[in-house]
C-alpha atoms as a PDB file:
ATOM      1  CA  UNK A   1     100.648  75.450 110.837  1.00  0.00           C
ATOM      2  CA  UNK A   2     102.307  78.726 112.105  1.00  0.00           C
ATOM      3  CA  UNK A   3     100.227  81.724 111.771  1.00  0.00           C
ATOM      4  CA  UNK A   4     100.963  85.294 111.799  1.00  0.00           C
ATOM      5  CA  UNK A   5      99.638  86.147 114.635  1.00  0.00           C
ATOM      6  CA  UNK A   6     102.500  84.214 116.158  1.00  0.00           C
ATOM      7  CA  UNK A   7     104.511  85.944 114.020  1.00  0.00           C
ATOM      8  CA  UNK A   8     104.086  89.240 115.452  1.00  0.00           C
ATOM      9  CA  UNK A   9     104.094  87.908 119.076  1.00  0.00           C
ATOM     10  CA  UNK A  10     107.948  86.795 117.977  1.00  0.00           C
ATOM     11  CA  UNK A  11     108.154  90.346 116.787  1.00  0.00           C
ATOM     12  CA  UNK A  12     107.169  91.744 119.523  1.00  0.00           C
ATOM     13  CA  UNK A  13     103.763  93.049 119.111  1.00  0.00           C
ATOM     14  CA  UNK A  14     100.804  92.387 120.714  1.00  0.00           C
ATOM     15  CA  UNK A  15      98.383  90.756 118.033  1.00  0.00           C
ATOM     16  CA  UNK A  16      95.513  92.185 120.357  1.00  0.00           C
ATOM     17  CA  UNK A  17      96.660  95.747 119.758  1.00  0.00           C
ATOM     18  CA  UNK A  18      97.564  95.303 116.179  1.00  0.00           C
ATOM     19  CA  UNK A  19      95.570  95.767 112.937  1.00  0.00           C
ATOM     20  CA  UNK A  20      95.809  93.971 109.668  1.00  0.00           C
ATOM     21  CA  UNK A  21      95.098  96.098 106.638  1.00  0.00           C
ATOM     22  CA  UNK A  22      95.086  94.766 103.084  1.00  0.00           C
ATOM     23  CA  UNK A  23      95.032  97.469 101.102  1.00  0.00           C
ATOM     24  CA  UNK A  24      93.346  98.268  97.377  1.00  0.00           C
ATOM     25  CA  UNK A  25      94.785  98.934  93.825  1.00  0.00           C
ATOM     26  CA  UNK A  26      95.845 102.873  95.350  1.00  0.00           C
ATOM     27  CA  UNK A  27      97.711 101.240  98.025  1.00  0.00           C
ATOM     28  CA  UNK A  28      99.716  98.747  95.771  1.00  0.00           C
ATOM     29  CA  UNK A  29     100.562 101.270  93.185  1.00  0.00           C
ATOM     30  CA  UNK A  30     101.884 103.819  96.367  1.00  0.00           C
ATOM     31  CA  UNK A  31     103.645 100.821  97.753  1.00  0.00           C
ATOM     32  CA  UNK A  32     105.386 100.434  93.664  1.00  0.00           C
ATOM     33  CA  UNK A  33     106.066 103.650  94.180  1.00  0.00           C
ATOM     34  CA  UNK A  34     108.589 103.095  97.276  1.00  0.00           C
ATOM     35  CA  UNK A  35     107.823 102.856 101.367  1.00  0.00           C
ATOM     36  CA  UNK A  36     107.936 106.753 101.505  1.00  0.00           C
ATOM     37  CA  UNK A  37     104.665 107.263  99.348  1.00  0.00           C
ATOM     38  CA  UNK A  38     103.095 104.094 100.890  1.00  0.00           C
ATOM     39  CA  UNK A  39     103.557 105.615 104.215  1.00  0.00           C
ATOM     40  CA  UNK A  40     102.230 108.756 102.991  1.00  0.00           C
ATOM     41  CA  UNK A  41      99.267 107.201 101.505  1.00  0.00           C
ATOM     42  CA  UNK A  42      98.660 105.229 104.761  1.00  0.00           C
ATOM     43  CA  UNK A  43      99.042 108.074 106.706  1.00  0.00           C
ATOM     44  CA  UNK A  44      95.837 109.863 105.514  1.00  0.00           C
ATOM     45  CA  UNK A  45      92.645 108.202 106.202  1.00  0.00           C
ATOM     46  CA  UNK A  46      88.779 109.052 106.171  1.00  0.00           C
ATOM     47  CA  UNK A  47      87.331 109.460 109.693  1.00  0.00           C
ATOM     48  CA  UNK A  48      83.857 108.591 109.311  1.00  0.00           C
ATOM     49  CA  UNK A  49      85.715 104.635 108.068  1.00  0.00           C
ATOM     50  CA  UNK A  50      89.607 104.142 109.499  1.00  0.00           C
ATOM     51  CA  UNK A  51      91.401 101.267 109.728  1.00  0.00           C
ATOM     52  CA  UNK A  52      93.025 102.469 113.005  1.00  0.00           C
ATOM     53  CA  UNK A  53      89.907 102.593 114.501  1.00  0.00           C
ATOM     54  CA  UNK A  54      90.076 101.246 118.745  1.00  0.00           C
ATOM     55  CA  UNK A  55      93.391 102.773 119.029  1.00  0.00           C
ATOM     56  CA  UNK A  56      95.910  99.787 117.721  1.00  0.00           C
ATOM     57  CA  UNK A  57      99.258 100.782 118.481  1.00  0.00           C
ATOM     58  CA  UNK A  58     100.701  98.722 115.389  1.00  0.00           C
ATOM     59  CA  UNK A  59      99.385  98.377 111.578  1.00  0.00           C
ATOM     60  CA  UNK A  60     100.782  95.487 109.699  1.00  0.00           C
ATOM     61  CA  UNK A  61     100.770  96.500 105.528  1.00  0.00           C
ATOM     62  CA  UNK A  62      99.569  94.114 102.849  1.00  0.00           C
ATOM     63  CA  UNK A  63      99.060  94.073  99.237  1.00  0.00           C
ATOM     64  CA  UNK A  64      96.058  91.675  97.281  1.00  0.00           C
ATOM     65  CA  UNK A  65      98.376  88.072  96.646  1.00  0.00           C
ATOM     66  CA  UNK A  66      96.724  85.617  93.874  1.00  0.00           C
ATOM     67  CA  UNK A  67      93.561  84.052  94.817  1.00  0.00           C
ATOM     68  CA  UNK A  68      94.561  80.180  95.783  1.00  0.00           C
ATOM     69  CA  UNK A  69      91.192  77.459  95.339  1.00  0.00           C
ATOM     70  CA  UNK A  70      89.179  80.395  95.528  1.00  0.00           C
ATOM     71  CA  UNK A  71      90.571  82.456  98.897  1.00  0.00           C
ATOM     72  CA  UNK A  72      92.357  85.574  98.614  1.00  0.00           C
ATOM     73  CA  UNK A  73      96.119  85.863  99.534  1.00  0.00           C
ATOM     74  CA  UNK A  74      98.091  89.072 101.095  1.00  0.00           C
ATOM     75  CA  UNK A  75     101.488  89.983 100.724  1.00  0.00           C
ATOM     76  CA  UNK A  76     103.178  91.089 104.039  1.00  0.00           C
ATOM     77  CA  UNK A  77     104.844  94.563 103.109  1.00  0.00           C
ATOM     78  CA  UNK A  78     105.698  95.366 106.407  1.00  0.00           C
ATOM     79  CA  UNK A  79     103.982  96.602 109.888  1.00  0.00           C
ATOM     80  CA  UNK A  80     104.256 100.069 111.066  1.00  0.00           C
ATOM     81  CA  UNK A  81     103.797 102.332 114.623  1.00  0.00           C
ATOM     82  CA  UNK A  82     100.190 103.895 114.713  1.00  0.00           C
ATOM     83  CA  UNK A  83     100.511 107.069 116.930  1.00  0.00           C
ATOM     84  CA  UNK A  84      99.311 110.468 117.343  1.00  0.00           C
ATOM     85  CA  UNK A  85      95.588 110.711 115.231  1.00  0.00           C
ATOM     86  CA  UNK A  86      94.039 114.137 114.561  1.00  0.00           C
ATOM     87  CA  UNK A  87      92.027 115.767 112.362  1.00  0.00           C
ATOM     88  CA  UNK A  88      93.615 116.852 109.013  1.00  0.00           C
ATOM     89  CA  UNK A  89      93.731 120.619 107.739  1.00  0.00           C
ATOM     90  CA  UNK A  90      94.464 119.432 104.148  1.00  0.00           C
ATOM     91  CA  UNK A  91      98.070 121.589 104.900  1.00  0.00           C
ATOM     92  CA  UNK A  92      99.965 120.160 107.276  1.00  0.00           C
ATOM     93  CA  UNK A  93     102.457 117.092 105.784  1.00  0.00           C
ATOM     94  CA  UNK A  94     102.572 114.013 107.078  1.00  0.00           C
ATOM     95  CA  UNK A  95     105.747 112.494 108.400  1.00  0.00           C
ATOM     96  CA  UNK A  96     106.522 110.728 105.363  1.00  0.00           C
ATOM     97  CA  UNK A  97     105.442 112.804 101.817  1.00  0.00           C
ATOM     98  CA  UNK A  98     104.811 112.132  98.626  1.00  0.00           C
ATOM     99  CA  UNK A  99     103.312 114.922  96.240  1.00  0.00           C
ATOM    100  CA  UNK A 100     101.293 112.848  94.441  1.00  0.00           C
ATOM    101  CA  UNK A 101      99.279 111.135  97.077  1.00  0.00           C
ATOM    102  CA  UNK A 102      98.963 114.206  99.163  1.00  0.00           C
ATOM    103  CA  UNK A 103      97.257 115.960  95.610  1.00  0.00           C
ATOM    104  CA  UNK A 104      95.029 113.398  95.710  1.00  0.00           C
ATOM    105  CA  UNK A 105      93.958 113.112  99.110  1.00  0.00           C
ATOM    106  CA  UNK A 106      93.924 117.183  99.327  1.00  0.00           C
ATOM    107  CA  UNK A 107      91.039 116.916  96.712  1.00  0.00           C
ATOM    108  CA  UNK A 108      89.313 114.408  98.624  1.00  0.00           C
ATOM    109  CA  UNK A 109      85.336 115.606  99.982  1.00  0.00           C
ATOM    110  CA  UNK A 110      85.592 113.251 102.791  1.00  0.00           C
ATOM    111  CA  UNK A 111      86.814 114.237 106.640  1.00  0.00           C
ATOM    112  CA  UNK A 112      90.471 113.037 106.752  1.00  0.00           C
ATOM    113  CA  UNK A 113      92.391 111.982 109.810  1.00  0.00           C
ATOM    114  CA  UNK A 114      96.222 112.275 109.832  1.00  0.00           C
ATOM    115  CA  UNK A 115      98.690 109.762 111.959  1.00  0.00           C
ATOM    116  CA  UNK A 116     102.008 109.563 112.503  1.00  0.00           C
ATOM    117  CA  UNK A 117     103.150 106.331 111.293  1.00  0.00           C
ATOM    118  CA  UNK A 118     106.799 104.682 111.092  1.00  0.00           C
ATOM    119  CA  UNK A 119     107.626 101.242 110.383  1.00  0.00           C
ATOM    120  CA  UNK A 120     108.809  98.691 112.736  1.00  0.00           C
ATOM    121  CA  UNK A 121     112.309  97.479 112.841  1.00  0.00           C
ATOM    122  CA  UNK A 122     111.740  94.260 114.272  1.00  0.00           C
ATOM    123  CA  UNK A 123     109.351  92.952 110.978  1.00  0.00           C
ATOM    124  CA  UNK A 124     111.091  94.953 108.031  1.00  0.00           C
ATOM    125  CA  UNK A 125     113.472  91.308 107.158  1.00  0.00           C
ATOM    126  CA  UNK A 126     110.199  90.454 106.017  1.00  0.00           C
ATOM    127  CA  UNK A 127     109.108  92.509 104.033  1.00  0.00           C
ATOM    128  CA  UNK A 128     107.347  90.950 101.004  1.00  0.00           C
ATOM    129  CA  UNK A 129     108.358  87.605 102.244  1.00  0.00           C
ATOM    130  CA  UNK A 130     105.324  86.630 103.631  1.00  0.00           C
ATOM    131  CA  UNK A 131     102.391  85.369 102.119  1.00  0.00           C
ATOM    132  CA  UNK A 132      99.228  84.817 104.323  1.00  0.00           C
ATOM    133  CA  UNK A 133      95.178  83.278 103.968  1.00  0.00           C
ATOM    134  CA  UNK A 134      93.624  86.112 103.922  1.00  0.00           C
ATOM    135  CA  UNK A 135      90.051  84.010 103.767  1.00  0.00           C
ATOM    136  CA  UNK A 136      87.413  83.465 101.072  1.00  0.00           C
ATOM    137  CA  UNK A 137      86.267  87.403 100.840  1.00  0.00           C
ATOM    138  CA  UNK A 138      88.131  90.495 100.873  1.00  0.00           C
ATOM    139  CA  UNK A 139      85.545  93.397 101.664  1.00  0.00           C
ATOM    140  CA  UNK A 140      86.453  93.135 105.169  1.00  0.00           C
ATOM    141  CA  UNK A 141      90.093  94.810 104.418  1.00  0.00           C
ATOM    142  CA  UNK A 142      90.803  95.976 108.191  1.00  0.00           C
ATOM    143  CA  UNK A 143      90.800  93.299 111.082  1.00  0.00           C
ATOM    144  CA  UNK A 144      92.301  92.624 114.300  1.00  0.00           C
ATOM    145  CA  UNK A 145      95.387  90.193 114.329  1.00  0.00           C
ATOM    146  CA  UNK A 146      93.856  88.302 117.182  1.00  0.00           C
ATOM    147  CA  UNK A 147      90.464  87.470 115.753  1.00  0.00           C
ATOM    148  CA  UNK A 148      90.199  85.464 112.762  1.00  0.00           C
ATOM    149  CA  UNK A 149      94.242  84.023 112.741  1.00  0.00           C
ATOM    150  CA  UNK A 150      95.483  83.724 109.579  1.00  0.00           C
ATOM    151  CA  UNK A 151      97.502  80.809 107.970  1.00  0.00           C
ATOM    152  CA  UNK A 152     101.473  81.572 106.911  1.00  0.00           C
ATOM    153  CA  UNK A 153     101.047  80.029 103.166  1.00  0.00           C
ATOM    154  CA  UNK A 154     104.739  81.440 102.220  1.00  0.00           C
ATOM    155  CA  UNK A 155     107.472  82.408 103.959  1.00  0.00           C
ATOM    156  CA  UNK A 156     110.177  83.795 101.405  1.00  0.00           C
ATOM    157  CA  UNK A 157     113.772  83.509 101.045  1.00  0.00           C
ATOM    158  CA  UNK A 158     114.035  86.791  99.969  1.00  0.00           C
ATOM    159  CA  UNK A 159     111.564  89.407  98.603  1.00  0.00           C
ATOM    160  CA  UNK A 160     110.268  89.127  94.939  1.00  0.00           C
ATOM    161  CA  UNK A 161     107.506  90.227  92.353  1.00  0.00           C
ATOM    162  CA  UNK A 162     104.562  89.089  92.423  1.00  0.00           C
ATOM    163  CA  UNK A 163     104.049  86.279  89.473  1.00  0.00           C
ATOM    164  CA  UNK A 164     102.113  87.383  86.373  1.00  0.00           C
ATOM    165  CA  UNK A 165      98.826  86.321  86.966  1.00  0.00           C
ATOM    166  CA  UNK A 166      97.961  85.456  83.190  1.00  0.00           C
ATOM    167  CA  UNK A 167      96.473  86.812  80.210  1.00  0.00           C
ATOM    168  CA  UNK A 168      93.185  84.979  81.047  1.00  0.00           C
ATOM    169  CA  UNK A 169      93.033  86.128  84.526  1.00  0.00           C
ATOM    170  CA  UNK A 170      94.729  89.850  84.127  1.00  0.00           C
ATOM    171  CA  UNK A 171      92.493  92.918  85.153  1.00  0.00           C
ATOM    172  CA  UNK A 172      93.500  96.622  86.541  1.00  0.00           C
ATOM    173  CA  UNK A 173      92.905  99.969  86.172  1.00  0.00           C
ATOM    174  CA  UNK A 174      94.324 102.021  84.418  1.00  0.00           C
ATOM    175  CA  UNK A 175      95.604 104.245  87.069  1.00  0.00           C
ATOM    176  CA  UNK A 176      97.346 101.427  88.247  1.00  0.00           C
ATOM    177  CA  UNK A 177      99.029 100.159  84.511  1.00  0.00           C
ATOM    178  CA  UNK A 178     102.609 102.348  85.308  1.00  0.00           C
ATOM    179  CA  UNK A 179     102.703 100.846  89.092  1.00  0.00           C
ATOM    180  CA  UNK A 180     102.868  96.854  87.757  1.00  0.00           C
ATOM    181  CA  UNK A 181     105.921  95.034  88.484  1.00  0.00           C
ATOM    182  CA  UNK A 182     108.529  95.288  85.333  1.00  0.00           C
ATOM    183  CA  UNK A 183     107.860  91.494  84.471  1.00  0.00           C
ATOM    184  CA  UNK A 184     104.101  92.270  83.971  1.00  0.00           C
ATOM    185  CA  UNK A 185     104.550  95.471  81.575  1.00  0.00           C
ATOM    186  CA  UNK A 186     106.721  93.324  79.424  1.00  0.00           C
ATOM    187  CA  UNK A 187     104.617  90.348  79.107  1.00  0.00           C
ATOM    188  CA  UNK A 188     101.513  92.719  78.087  1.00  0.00           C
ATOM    189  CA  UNK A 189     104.198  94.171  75.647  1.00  0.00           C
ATOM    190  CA  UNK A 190     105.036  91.184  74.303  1.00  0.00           C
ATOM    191  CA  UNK A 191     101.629  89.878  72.629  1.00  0.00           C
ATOM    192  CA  UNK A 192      98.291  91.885  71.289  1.00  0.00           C
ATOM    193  CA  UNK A 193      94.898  90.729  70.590  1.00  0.00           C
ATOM    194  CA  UNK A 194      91.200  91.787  71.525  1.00  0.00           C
ATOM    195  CA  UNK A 195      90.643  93.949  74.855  1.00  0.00           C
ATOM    196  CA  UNK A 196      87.533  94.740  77.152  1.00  0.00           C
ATOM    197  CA  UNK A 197      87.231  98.233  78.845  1.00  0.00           C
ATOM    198  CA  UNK A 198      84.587  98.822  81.242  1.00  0.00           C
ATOM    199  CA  UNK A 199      83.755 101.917  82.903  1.00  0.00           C
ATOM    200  CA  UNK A 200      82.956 102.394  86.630  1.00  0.00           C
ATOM    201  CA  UNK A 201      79.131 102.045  86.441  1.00  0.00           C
ATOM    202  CA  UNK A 202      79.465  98.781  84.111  1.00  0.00           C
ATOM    203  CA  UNK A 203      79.823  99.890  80.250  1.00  0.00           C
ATOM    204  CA  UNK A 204      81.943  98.162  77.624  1.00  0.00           C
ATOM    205  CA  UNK A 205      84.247  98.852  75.307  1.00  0.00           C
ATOM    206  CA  UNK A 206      85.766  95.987  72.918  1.00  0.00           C
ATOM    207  CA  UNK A 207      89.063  97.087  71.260  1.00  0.00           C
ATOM    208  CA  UNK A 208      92.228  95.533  69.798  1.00  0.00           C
ATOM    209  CA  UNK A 209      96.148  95.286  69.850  1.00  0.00           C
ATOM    210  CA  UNK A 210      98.071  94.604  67.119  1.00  0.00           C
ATOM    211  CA  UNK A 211     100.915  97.486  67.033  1.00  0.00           C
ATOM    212  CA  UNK A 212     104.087  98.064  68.260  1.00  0.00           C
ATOM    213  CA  UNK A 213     103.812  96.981  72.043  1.00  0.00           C
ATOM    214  CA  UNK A 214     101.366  94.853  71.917  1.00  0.00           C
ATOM    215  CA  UNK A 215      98.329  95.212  75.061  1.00  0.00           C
ATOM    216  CA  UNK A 216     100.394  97.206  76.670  1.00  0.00           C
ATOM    217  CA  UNK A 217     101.436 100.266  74.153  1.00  0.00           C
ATOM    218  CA  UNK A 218      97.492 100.390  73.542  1.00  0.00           C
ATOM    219  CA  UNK A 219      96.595 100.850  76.900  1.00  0.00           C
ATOM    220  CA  UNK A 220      99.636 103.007  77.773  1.00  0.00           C
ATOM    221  CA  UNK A 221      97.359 105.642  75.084  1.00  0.00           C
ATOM    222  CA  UNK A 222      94.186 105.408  77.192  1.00  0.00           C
ATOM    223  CA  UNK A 223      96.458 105.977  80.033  1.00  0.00           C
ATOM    224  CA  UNK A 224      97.331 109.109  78.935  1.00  0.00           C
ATOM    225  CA  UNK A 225      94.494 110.715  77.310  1.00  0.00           C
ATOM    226  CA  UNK A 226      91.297 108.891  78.839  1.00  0.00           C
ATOM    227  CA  UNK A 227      89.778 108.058  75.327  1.00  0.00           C
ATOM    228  CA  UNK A 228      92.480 106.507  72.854  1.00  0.00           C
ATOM    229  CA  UNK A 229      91.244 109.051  69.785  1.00  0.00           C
ATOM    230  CA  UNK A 230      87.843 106.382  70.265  1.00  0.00           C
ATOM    231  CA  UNK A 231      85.182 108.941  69.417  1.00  0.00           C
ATOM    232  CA  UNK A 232      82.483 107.432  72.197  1.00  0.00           C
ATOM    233  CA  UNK A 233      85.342 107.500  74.591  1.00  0.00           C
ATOM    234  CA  UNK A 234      85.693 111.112  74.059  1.00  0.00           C
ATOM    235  CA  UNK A 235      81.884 111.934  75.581  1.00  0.00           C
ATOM    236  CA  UNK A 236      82.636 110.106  79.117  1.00  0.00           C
ATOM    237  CA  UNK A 237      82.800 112.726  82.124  1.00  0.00           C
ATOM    238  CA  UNK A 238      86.519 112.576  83.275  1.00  0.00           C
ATOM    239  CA  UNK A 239      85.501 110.023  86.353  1.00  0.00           C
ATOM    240  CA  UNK A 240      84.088 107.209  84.001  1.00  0.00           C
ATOM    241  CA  UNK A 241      87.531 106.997  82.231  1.00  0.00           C
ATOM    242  CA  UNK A 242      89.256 105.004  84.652  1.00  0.00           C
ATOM    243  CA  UNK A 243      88.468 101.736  82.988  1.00  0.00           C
ATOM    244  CA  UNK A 244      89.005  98.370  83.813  1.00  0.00           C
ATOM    245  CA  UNK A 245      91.248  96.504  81.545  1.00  0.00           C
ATOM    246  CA  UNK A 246      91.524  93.040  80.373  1.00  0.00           C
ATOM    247  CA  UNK A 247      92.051  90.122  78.172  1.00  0.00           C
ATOM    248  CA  UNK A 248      89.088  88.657  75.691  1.00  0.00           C
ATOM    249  CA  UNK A 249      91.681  87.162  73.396  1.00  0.00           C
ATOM    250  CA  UNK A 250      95.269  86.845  72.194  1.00  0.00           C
ATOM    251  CA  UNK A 251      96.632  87.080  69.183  1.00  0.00           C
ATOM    252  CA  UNK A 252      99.184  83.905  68.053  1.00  0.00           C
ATOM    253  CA  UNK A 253     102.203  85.328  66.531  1.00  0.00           C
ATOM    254  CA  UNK A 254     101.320  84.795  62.593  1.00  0.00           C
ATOM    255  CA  UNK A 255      97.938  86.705  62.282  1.00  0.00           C
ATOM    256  CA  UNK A 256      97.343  89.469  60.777  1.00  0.00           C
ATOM    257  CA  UNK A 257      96.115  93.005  61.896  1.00  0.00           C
ATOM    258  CA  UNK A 258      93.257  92.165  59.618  1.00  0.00           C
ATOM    259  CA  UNK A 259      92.253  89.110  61.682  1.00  0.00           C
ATOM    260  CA  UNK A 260      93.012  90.300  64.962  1.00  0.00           C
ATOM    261  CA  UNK A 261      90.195  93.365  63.528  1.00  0.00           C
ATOM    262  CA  UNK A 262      87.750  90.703  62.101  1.00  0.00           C
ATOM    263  CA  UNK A 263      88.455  88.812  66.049  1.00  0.00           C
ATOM    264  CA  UNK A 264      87.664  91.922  67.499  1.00  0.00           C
ATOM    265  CA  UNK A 265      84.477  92.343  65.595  1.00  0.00           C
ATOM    266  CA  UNK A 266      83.259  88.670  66.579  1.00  0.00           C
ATOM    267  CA  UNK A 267      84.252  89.881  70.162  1.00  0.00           C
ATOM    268  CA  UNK A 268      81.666  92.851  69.706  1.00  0.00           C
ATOM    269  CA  UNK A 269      78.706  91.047  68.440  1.00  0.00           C
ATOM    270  CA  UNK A 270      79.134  88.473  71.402  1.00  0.00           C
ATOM    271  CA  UNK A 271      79.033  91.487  74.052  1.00  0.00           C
ATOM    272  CA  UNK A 272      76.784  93.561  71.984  1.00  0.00           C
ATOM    273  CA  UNK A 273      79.299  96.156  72.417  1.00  0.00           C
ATOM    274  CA  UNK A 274      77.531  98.235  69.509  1.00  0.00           C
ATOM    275  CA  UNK A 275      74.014  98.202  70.875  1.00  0.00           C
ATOM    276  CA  UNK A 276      74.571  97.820  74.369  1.00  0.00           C
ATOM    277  CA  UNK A 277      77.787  99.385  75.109  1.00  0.00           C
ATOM    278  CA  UNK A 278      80.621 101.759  73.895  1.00  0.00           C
ATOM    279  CA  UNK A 279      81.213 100.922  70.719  1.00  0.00           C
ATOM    280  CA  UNK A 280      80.005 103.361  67.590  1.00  0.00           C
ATOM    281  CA  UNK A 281      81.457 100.515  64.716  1.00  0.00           C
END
């Protein structure tokens, strides 16, 4: 079994000195983005929890990979030079910039650290090319390469999007909606049905699709105005409107807007979406 901590020792880092990161939802959707606002975004980080904490001298990047019987996956999107940490003013830019992860981070409350990061020559060939074990929990999102060694599970031809992970199994934010890969957007395009928001601290919201594009054109709404003209919606303070979004139920091709609505209703009295949660109807 080769592992990638024998990866980077080919590479020419030092597993020992070298941090593995897999990153969250931001990170993926700064990585869609391009390398310049993932670098950016990895260049800012909050002191009182870094990554790059015991002074690695190399960071290798991933993003969250399916979960295979039950462990998560990570997709290698490249390692990069971890120099020069200090204290961040909120002003000065980092080496690579991107406007809007350096609004967001400017607005942050926590103590912020900047570094000076650039990637490594010797590992970009594999960028998105490698696919590792990342193990059966994922809170622990920073770790050294040399402790708990992590199983190669793909190694790539050549880069490529992630696979769509089904309309059972689909959940993001919807921050993260215009960062999916191309393939995703027109698969939730392609087909409507019922829909489940829930709001950071746990409420529900049962909805339904059955317009022009499909999941996706509904969401793309609440994307853009926080409350899809939903008059409950409307009363949620501007932090509780970054819902999750997924999949109770698709719609086959011959019904009906009126049965995908009478779906949707069945959908609420099983959630108890109108005494319980979010919905006023």
């Amino acid at each position: 079994m080769f592992r990638f901590h024998e990866f980077l020792e080919r590479c020419g880092l030092d597993p020992a000195r070298t941090r593995l990161l897999r990153h969250d939802a931001r990170g993926s959707g700064s990585w869609r983005r391009g390398p310049d606002a993932f670098l950016c975004f990895a260049s800012i980080q909050t002191q009182a929890n870094s990554p790059y904490r015991g002074d690695p001298s190399h960071a290798c990047h991933f993003i969250a990979g399916p979960v295979l019987n039950g462990r998560a996956t990570a997709l290698f999107i490249g390692a990069t030079e971890v120099r020069n940490r200090r204290p961040w003013d909120r002003r000065e830019p980092p080496l690579a910039q991107d406007a809007e992860v350096l609004a967001q981070e400017r607005s942050s409350p926590d103590a912020l650290d900047l570094f000076d990061l650039t990637w490594c020559p010797a590992c970009r060939p594999y960028v998105e090319r490698i696919l590792i074990d990342w193990g059966a929990g994922t809170r622990s999102w920073s770790q050294w390469a040399h402790g708990k060694h992590k199983d190669i599970l793909e190694l790539r031809l050549d880069a490529r999007e992630e696979p769509f992970p089904g309309f059972a199994r689909f959940h993001e934010h919807l921050s993260s909606l215009r960062f999916l890969p191309q393939s995703w957007q027109g698969a939730l395009a392609s087909v409507g049905g019922v829909y489940l928001l829930a709001t950071p601290d746990g409420r529900q919201y049962v909805g339904s699709a059955y317009g022009t594009g499909g999941f996706w054109g509904r969401w793309s709404v609440y994307a853009s105005n926080g409350h899809g003209g939903n008059r409950e919606l409307t009363t949620l303070a501007a932090d509780q409107r970054d819902f999750q979004v997924s999949i109770l139920e698709t719609a086959s091709p011959d019904m009906s807007p009126t049965e995908i609505i009478a779906r949707e209703a069945a959908w609420k009295e099983k959630l108890g979406a109108r005494a319980h949660g979010l919905n006023a109807n």
